[in-house]
Protein backbone atom coordinates (compact mmCIF):
# COMPACT_ATOMS: atom_id res chain seq x y z
CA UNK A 1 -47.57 298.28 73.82
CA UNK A 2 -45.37 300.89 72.29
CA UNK A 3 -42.04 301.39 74.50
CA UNK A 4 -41.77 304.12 75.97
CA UNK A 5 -38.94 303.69 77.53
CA UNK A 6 -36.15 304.84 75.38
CA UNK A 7 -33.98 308.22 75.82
CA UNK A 8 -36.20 311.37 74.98
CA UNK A 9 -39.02 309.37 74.36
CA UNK A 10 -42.40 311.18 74.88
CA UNK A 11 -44.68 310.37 77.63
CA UNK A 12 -48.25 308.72 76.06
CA UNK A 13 -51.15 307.86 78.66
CA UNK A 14 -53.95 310.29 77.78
CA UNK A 15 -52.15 312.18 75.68
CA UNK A 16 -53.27 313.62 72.20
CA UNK A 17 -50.65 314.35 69.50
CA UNK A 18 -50.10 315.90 65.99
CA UNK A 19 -47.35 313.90 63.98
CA UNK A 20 -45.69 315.10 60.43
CA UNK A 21 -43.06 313.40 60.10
CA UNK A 22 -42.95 309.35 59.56
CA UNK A 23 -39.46 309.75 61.75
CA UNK A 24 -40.87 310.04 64.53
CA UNK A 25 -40.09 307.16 67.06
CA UNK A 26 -44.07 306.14 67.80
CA UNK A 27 -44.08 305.92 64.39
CA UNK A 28 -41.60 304.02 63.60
CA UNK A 29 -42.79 301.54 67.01
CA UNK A 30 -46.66 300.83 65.35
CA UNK A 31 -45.14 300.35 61.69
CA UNK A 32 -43.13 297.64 62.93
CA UNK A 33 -46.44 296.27 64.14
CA UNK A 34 -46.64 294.67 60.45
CA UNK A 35 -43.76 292.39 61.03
CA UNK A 36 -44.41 289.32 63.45
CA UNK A 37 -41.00 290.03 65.72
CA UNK A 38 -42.73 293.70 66.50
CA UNK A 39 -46.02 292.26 67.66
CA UNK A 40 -44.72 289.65 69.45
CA UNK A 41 -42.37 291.89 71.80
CA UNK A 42 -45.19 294.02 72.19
CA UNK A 43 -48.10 292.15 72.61
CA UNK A 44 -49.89 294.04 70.37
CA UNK A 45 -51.52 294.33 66.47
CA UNK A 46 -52.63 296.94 64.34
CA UNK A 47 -56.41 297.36 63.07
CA UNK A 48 -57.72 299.36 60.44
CA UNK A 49 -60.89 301.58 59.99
CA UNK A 50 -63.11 303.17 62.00
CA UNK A 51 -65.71 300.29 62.44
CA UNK A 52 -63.31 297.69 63.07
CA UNK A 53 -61.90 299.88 66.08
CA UNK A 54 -65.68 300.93 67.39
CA UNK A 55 -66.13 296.96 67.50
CA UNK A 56 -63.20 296.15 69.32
CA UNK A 57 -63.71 298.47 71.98
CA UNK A 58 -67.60 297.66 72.13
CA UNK A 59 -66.23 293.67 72.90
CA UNK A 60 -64.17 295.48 75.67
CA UNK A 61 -60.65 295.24 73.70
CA UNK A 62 -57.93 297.34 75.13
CA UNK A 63 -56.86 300.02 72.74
CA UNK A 64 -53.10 301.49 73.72
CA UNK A 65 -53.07 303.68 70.21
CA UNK A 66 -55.78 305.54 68.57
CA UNK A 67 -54.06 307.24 64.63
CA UNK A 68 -56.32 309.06 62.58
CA UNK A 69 -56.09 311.26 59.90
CA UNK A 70 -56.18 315.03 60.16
CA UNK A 71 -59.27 315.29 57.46
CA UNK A 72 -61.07 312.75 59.79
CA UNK A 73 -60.64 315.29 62.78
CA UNK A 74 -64.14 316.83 63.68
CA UNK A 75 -66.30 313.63 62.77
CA UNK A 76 -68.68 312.35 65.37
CA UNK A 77 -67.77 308.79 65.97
CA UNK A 78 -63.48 309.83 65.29
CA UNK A 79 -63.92 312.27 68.49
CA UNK A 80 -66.09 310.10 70.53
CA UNK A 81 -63.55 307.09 69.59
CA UNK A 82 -60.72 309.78 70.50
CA UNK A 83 -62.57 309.96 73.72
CA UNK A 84 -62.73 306.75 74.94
CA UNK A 85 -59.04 306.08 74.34
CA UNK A 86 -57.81 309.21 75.83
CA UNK A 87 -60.36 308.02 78.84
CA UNK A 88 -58.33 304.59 79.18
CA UNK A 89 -55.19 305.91 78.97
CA UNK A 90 -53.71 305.44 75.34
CA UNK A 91 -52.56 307.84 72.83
CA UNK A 92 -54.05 309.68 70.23
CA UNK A 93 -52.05 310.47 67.03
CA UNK A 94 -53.62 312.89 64.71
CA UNK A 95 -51.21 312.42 61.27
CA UNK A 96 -51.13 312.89 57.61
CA UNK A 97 -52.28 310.63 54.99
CA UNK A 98 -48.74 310.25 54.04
CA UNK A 99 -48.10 308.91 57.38
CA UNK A 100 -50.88 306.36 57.73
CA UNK A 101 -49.95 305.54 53.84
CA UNK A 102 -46.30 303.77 55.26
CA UNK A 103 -48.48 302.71 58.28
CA UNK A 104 -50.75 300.46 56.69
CA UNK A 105 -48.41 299.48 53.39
CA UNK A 106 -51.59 301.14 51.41
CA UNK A 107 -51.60 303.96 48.93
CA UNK A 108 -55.14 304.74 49.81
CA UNK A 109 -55.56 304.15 53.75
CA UNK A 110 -58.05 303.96 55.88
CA UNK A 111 -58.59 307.22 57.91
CA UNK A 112 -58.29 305.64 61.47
CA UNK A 113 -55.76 302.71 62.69
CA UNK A 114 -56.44 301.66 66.30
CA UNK A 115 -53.42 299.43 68.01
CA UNK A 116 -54.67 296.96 70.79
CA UNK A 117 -53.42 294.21 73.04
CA UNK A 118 -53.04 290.69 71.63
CA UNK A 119 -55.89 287.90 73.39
CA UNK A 120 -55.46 284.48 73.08
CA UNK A 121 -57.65 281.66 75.00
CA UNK A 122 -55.85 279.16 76.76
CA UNK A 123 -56.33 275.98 75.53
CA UNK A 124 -56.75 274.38 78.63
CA UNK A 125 -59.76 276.99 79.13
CA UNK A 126 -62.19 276.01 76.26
CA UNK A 127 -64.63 273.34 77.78
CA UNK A 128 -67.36 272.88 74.88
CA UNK A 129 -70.64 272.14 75.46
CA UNK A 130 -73.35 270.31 73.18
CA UNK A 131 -74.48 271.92 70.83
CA UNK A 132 -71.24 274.29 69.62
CA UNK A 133 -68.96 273.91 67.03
CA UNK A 134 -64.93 274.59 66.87
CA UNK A 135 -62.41 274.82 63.70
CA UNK A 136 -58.99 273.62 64.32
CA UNK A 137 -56.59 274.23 61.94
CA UNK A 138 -53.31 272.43 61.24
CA UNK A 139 -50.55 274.74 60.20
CA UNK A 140 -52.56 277.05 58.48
CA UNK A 141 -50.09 279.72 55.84
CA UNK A 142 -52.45 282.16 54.25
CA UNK A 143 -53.40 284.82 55.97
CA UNK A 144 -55.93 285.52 53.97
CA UNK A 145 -57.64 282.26 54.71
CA UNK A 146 -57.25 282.28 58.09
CA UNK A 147 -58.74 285.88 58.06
CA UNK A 148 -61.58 284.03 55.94
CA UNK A 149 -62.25 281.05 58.39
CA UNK A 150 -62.04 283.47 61.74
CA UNK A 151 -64.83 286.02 59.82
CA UNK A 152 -67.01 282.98 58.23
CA UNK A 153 -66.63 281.24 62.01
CA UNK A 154 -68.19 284.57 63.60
CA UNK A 155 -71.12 283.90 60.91
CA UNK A 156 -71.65 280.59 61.35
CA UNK A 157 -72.17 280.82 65.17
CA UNK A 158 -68.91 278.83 65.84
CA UNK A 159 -67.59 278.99 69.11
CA UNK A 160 -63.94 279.35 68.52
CA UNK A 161 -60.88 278.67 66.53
CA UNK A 162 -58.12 276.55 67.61
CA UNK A 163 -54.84 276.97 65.84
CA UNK A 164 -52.86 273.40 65.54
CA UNK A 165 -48.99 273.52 65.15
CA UNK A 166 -46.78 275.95 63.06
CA UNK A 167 -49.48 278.35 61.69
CA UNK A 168 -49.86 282.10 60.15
CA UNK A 169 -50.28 284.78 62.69
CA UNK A 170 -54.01 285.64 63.36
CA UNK A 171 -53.11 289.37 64.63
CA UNK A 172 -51.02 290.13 61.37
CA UNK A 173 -52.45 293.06 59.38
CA UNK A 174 -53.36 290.55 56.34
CA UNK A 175 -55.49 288.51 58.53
CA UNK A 176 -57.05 291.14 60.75
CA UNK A 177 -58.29 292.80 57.51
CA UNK A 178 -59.48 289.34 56.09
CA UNK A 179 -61.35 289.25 59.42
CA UNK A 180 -63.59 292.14 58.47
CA UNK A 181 -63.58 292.51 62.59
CA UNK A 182 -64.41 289.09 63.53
CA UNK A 183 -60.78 289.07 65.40
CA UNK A 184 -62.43 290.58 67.75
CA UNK A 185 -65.62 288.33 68.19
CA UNK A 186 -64.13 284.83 67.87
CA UNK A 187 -61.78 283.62 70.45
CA UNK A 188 -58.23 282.19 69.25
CA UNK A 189 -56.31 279.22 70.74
CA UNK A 190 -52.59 277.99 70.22
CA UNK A 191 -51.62 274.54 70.61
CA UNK A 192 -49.10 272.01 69.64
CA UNK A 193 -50.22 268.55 68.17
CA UNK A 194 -49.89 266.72 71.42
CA UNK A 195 -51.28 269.60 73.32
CA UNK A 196 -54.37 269.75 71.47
CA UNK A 197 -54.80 265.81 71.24
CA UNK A 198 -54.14 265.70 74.95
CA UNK A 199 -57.23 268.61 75.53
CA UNK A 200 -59.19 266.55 72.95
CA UNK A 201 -59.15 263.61 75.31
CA UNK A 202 -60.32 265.40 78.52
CA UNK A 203 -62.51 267.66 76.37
CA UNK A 204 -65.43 265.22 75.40
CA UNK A 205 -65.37 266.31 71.56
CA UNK A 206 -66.15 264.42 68.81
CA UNK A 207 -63.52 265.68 66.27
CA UNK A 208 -64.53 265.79 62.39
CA UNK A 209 -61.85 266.06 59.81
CA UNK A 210 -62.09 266.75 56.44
CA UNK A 211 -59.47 264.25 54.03
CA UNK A 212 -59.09 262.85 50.64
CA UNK A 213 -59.57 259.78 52.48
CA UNK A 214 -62.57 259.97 54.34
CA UNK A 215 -65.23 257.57 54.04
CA UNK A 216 -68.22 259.44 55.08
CA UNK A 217 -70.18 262.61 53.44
CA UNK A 218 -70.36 265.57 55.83
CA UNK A 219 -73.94 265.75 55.29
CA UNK A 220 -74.38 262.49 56.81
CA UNK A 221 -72.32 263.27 60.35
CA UNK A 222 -74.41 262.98 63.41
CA UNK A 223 -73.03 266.99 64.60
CA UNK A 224 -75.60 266.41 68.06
CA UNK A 225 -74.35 264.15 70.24
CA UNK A 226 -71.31 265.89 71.27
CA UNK A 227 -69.60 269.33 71.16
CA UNK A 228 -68.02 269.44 67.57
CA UNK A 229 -64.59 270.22 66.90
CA UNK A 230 -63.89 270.42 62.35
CA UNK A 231 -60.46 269.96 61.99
CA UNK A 232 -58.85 271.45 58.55
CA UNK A 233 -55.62 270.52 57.22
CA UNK A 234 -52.87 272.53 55.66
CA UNK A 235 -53.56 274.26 52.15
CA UNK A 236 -50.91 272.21 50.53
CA UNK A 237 -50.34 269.00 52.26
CA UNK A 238 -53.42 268.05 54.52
CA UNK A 239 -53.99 266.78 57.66
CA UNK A 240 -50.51 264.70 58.13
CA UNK A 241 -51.38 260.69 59.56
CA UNK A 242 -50.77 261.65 63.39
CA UNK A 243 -54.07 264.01 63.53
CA UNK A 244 -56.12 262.13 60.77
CA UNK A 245 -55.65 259.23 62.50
CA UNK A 246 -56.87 260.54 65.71
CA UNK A 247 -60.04 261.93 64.76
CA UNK A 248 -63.18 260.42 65.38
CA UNK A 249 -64.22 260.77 61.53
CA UNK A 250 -62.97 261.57 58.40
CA UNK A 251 -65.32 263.55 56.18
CA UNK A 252 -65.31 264.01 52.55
CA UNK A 253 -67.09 266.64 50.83
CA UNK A 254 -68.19 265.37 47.60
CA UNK A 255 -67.68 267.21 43.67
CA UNK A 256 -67.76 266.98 40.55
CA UNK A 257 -65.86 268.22 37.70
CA UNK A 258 -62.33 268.69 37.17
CA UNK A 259 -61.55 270.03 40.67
CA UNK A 260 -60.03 267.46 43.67
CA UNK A 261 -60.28 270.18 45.98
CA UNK A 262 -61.59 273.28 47.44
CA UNK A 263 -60.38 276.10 48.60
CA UNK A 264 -59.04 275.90 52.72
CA UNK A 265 -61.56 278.42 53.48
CA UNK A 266 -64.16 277.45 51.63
CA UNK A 267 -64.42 273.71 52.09
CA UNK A 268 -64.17 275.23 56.03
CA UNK A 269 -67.19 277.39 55.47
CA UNK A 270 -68.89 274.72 54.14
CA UNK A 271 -68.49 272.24 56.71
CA UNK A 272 -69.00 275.41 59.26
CA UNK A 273 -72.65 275.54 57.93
CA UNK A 274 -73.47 271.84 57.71
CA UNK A 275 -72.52 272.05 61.51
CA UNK A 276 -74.69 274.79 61.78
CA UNK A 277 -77.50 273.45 59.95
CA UNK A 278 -77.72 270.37 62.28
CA UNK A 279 -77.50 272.19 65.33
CA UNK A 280 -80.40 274.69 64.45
CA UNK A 281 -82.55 271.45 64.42
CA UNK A 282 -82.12 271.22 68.30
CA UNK A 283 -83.28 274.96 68.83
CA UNK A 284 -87.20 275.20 69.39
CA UNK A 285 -89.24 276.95 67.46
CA UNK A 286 -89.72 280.27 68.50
């Protein structure tokens, strides 16, 4: 949430206000939004365009700042958004392109930004059931794979993304725009190594991970007889010994040619599918 707090600070619940200058103190509290220390104090994250805020507050997200541009004023679905946040309480911030240009580090912006409250899932909360299908992914760095994997888990029908160890913020503005809006749709867990061995114990998962060393083709893993958890490894180094060795298989996805690897987010989309694929042969025909 933006602080409010400071001397001569203005007051923000329900308020709507024109801004010039990129001094101004709000301002200067959502733009550090793009560094990690700002969203962490806060609790919040910054999402931009129109659609991606209409989403977010259609999955019942709480928006605390609504920033549009001042040629977007008048438009149907900018007022009714303006609306609704006004309604709940937040602020409205009606600014010049110039403005939103230093907001969102682009030269041609988007003509809304909507700021909203962090979610995470506890771990301890996500009790699978037969039949879905989890990523985890250990110590994930690019936000625009991570962006990638939480938008191409929304399509596949995954259930949820688990986050193992040291890994890239899911709420930074890289990844929320790789997301297409999927942060939104697909819940996101934290965990340490032992915490999320520990919840694979008591969560009756069969966990597949993808390595260089694995002896069986994903095509060939039974994905039915338990909840599925696909566990990626780092970009660069893999899944290290202590979580290959505790999964219950290592997959390999076979190729040809030159390349020894894919891509994090692709070799995650296609296992993601596979997964999918398997699971769709449970569902009666309708």
């Amino acid at each position: 949430m933006i602080d409010d707090r400071r001397e001569n600070r203005p007051g923000r619940v329900g308020q709507v206000k024109e801004v010039t200058s990129l001094a101004n103190p709000i301002i200067k509290d959502i733009k550090n939004l793009t560094q990690k220390k700002g969203r962490e104090e806060t609790g919040t994250f910054m999402a931009e365009g129109l659609k991606l805020v209409i989403d977010a507050l259609e999955l019942g997200w709480t928006i605390r700042t609504l920033v549009y541009a001042k040629n977007a004023k008048g438009k149907s679905l900018v007022e009714q958004v303006a609306t609704k946040t006004v309604a709940s309480g937040g602020l409205v911030l009606e600014v010049t392109e110039k403005i939103l240009s230093s907001i969102t580090r682009r030269d041609n912006p988007q003509m809304v930004v909507g700021i909203f409250d962090q979610k995470w899932t506890p771990l301890k909360d996500i009790q699978p059931d037969n039949g879905q299908t989890y990523i985890a992914l250990d110590r994930v760095r690019d936000p625009g794979n991570l962006g990638t994997i939480i938008r191409t888990a929304d399509a596949a029908g995954a259930s949820g993304v688990i986050l193992v160890g040291d890994c890239t913020d899911p709420f930074s503005l890289e990844t929320v725009r790789a997301t297409m809006g999927s942060v939104f749709a697909i819940p996101v867990a934290h965990a340490t190594v032992d915490e999320f061995l520990s919840w694979k114990k008591s969560a009756g998962v069969s966990v597949v991970a993808t390595h260089l060393a694995g002896s069986v083709d994903y095509r060939t893993i039974d994905y039915k007889k338990k909840p599925t958890v696909l566990l990626m490894g780092n970009e660069q180094g893999g899944l290290p010994p202590e979580l290959a060795g505790k999964a219950d298989q290592l997959a390999r996805i076979p190729q040809q040619g030159r390349a020894d690897s894919l891509n994090l987010a692709v070799a995650t989309a296609v296992m993601l599918f596979e997964a999918r694929r398997h699971v769709l042969e449970l569902a009666p025909v309708k």
